[in-house]
Protein backbone atom coordinates (compact mmCIF):
# COMPACT_ATOMS: atom_id res chain seq x y z
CA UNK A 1 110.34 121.53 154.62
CA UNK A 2 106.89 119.89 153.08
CA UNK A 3 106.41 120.32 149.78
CA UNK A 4 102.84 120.54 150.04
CA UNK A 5 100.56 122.76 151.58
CA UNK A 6 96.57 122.53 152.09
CA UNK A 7 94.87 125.83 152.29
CA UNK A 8 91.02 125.29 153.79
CA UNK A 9 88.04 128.06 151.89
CA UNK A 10 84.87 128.66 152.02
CA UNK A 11 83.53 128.48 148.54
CA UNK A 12 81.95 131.39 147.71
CA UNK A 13 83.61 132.98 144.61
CA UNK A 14 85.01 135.74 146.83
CA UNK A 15 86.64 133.23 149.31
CA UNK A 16 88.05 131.27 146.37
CA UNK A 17 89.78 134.38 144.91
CA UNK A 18 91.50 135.09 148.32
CA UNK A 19 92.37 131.75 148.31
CA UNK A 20 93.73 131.50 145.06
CA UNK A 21 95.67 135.20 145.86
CA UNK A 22 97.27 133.33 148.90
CA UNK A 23 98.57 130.21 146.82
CA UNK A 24 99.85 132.42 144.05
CA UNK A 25 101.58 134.64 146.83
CA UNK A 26 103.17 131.29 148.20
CA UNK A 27 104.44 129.70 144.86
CA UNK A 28 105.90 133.09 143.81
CA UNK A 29 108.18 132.76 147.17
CA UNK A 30 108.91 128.76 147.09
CA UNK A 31 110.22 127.65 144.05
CA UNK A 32 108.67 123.55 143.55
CA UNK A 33 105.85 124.06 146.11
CA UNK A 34 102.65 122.08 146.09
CA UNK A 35 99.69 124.17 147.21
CA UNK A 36 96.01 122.66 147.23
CA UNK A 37 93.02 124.57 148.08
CA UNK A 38 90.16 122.85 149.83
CA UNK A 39 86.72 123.85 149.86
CA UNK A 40 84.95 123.25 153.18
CA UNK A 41 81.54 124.32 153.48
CA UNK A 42 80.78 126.10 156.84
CA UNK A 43 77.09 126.70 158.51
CA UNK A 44 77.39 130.44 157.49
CA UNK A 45 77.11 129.12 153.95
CA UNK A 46 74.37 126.77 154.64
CA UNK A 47 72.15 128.41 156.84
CA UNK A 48 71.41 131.99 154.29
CA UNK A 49 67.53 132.70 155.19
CA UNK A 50 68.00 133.77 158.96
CA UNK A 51 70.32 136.49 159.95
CA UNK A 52 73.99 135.34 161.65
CA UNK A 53 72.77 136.86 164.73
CA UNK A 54 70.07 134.23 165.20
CA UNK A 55 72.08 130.92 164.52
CA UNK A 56 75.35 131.79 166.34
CA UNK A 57 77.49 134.75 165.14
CA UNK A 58 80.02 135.34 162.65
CA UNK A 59 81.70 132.37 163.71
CA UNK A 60 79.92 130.36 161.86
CA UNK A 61 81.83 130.95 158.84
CA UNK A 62 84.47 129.62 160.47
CA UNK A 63 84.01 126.79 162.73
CA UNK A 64 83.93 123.78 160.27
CA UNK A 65 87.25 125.70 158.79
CA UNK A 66 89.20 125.18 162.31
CA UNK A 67 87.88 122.01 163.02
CA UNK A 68 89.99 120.40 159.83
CA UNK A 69 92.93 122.79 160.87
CA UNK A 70 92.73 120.64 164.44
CA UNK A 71 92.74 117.07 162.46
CA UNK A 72 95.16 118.05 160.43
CA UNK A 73 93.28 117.92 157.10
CA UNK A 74 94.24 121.24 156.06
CA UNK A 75 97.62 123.51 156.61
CA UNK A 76 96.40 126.88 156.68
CA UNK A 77 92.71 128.62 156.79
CA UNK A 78 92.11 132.18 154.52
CA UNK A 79 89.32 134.02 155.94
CA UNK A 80 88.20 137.45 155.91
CA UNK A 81 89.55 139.14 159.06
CA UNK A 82 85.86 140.85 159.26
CA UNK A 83 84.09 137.02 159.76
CA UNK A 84 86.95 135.91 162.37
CA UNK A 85 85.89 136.29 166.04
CA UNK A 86 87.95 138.09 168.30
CA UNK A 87 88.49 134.91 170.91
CA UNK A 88 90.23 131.77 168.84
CA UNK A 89 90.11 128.53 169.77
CA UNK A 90 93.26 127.51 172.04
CA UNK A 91 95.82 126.22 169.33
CA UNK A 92 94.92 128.45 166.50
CA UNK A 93 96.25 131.94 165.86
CA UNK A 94 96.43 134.31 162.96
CA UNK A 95 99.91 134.04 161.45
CA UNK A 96 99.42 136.93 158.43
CA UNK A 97 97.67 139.33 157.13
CA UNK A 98 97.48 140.20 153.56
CA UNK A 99 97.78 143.83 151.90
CA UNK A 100 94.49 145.61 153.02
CA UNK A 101 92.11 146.87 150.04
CA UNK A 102 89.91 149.41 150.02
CA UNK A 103 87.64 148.90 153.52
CA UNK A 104 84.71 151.85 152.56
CA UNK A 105 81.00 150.13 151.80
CA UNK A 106 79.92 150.53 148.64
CA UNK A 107 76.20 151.80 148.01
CA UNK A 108 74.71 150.10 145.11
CA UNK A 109 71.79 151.27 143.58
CA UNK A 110 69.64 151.57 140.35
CA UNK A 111 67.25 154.05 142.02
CA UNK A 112 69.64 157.04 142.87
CA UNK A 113 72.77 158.16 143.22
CA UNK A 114 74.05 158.65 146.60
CA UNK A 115 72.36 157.37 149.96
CA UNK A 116 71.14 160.91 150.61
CA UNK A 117 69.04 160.85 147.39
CA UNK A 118 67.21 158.02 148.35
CA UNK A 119 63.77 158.85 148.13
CA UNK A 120 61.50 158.24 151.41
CA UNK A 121 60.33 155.05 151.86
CA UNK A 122 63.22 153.17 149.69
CA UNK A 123 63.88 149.94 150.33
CA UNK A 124 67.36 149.24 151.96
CA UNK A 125 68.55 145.76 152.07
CA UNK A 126 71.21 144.65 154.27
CA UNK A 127 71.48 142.13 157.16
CA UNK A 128 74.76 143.88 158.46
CA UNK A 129 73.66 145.59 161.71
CA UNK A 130 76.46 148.23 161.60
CA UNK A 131 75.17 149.18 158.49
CA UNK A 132 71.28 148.95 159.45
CA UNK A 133 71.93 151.17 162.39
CA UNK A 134 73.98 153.85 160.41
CA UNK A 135 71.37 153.56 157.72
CA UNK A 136 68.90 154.13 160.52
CA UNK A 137 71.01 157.23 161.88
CA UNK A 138 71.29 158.90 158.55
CA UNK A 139 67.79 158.33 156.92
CA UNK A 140 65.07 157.47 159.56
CA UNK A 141 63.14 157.48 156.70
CA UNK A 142 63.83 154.92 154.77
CA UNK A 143 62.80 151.03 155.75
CA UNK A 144 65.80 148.39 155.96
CA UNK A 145 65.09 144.94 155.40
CA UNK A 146 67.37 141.71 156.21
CA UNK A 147 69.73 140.46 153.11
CA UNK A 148 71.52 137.58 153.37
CA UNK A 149 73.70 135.79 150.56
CA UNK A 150 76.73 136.41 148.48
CA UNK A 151 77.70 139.11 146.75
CA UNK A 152 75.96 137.99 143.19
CA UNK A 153 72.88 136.83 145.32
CA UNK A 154 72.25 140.16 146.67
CA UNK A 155 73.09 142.02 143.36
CA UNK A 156 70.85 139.69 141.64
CA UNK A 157 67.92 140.54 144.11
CA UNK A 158 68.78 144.26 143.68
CA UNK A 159 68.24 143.51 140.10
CA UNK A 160 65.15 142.06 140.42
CA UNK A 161 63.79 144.88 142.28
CA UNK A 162 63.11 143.08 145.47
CA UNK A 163 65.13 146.31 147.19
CA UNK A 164 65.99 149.64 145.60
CA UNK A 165 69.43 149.72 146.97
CA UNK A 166 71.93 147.49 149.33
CA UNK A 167 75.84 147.94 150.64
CA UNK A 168 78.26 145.46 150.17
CA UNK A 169 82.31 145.83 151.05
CA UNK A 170 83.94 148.01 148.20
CA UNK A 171 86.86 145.28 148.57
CA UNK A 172 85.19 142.27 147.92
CA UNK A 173 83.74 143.84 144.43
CA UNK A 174 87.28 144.95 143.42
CA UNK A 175 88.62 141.25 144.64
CA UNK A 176 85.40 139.78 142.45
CA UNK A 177 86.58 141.95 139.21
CA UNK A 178 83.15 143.95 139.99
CA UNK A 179 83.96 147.43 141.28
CA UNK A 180 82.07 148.90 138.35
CA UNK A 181 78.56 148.25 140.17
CA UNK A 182 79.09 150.70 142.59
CA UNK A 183 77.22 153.80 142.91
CA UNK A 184 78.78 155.31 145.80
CA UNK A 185 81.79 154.96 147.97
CA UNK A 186 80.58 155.76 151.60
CA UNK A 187 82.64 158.00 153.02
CA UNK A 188 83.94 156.16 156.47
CA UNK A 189 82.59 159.47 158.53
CA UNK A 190 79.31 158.70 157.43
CA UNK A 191 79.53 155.02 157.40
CA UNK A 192 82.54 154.00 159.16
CA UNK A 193 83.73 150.07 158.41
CA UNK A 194 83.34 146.66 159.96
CA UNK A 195 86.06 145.73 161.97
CA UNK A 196 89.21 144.56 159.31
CA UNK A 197 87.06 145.58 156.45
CA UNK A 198 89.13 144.96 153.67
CA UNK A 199 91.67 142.51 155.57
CA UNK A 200 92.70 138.48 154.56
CA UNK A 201 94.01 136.85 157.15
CA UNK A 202 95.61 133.43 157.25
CA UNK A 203 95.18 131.16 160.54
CA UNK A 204 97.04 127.90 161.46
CA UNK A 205 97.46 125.86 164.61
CA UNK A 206 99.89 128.21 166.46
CA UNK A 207 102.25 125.00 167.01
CA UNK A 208 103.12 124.80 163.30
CA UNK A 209 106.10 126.20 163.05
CA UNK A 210 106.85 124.72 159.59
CA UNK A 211 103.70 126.32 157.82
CA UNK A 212 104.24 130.17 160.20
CA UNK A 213 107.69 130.07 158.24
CA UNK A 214 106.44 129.71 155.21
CA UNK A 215 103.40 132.56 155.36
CA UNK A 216 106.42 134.77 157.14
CA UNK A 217 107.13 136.70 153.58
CA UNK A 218 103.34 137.21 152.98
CA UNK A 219 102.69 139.62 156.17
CA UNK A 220 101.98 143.03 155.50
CA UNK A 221 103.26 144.81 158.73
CA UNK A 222 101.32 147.60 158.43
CA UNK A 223 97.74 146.38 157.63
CA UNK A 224 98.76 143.74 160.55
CA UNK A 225 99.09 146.65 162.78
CA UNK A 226 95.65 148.49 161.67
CA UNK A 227 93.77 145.20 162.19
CA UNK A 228 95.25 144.98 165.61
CA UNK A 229 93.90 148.09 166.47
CA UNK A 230 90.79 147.31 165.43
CA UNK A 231 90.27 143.95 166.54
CA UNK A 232 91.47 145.30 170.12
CA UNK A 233 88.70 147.83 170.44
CA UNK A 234 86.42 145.26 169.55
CA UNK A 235 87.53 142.48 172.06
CA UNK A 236 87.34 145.13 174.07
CA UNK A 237 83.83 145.57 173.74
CA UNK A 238 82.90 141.73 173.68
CA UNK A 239 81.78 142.39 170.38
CA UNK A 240 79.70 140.34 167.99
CA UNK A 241 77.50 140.50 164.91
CA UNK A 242 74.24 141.06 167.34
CA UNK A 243 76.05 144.92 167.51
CA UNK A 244 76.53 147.25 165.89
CA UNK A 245 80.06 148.16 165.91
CA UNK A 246 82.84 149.46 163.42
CA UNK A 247 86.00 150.57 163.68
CA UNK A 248 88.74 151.87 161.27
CA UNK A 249 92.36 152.45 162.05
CA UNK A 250 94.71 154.34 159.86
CA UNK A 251 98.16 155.76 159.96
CA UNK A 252 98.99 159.81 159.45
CA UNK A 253 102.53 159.72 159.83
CA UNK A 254 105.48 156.66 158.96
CA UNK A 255 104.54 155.30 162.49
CA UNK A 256 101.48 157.18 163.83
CA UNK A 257 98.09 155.01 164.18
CA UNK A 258 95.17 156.95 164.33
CA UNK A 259 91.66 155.09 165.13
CA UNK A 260 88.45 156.22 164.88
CA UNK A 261 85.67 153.64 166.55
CA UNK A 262 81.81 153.80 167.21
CA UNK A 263 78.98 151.85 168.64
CA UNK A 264 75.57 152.46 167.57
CA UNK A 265 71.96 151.29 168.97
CA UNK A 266 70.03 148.81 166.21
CA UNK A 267 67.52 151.40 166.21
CA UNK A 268 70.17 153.70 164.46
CA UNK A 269 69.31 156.90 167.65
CA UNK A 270 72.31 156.66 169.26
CA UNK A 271 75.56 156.63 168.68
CA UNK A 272 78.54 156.58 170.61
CA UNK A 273 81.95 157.64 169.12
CA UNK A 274 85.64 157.40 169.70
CA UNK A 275 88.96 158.61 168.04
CA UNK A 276 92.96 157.99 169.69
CA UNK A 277 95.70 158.20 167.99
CA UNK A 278 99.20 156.50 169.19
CA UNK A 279 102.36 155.04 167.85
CA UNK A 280 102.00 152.19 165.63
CA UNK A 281 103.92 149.60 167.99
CA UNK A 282 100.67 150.42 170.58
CA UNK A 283 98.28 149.56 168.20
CA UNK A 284 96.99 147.03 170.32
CA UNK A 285 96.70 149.06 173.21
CA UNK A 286 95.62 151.82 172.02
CA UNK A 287 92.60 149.77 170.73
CA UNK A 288 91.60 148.40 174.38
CA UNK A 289 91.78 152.22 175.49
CA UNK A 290 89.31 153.07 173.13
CA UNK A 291 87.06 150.00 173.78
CA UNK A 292 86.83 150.17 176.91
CA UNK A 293 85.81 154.35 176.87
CA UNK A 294 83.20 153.17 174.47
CA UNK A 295 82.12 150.29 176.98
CA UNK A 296 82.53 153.22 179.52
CA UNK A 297 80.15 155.78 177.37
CA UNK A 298 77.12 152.99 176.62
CA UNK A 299 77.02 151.63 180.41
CA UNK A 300 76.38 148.20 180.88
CA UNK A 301 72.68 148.48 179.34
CA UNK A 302 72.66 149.79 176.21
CA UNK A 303 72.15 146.74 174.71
């Protein structure tokens, strides 16, 4: 077996923890291991004052990430599963996937308490559209306004009053050592997840058998099975960032699955809504079923 293994990051403070989590996960299973984290900067990163919708899609945070998995300049790639398309590239394929933390959105605020006490005419920043259309849904009233950046960019700007109030992933601020700025933990009936909210995943080229051996002890079965789910529906659906989709699958029983999923107009007016529930070994299918009654419920129009 190598002795050393290159893990490619973006460098954002949150991707560097997950990172970091990953290597410490590996050297407390391989006694004399040699892990080395490399920071590759992606187009996501560079490109922050248009929203991912405009410059190519979530992918973007990825692309320069696979390319050095393909030379061979790094091992192993940690990404959030929420920024990973649902097509890969031929040759690469998620290996693992990490414990899951917390997948609500956080509301963060100085101005009130909850989302409902918003007064009309708050400022809501946030260049999620899942989260702009549920906004939308839920308070018609208030205006939402693109936010792009890392986490400590956007709670900078909500410091300096350039928006009363934004939403960030309650699992990234507990990863980040920040779960203390929240004001509110959205409850996922009123603001139901991103697809693999809460998720790491680790992808490598699908022919390295020497590295898929070595992640084998870090996958957690069960979160593995809830992303499935969700990623299903969504592949399903041909989804992307330009729509508004979320998705959260959870079990009720030792082996039941139960998913609840949703599409939404940007406007926020309509939404359409799905729940199954199925044994955990048909996670997969279970989330094509309920992608394509979604797909079946919008007609090929809505968006």
């Amino acid at each position: 077996m190598t002795d050393i293994l290159k893990i490619g990051t973006r460098g954002s403070p949150l991707a560097l923890v997950q990172a970091n989590d990953v290597r410490d996960r590996l050297l407390s299973h391989y006694t004399g291991l040699e892990v080395e984290i490399v920071v590759i900067k992606t187009t996501g990163d560079q490109v922050q004052d248009r929203p991912l919708a405009e410059i190519g899609g979530k992918g973007l945070f990825t692309k320069e990430i696979e390319e050095a998995l393909f030379s061979g300049d790094i091992d192993l790639a940690v990404h959030s599963m929420k920024d990973v398309e649902t097509q890969l590239p031929d040759g690469l394929g998620i290996s693992t996937i990490l414990p899951r933390e917390d997948p609500r959105d956080a509301f963060i605020s100085k101005r009130a308490a909850s989302l409902a006490d918003l007064p009309a005419g708050a400022v809501i920043g946030t260049s999620s559209l899942r989260r702009q259309a549920l906004v939308r849904h839920a308070r018609p009233d208030l205006e939402v306004v693109p936010l792009r950046g890392n986490v400590e960019t956007r709670l900078r700007k909500l410091e300096d009053g350039e928006i009363d109030a934004t939403f960030l992933a309650y699992a990234g601020l507990r990863r980040l050592g920040k779960a203390d700025v929240a004001t509110q933990l959205m409850d996922p009936a009123e603001m139901l997840p991103a697809v693999a909210q809460g998720a790491v995943g680790i992808e490598i080229r699908s022919s390295d058998l020497l590295v898929r051996e070595y992640l084998r002890p870090l996958n957690h079965a069960d979160t593995a099975r809830r992303v499935l789910a969700e990623r299903a529906m969504l592949a399903e659906l041909d989804g992307s960032c330009r729509t508004p989709i979320a998705a959260l699958a959870e079990f009720t029983g030792p082996d039941t699955l139960w998913l609840r999923g949703l599409v939404a107009s940007q406007d926020g007016r309509t939404v359409h809504e799905v729940t199954r529930s199925a044994p955990a070994a048909e996670a997969e299918e279970m989330g094509i079923d309920a992608g394509r009654t979604l797909r079946e419920q919008i007609g090929p129009d809505f968006f």
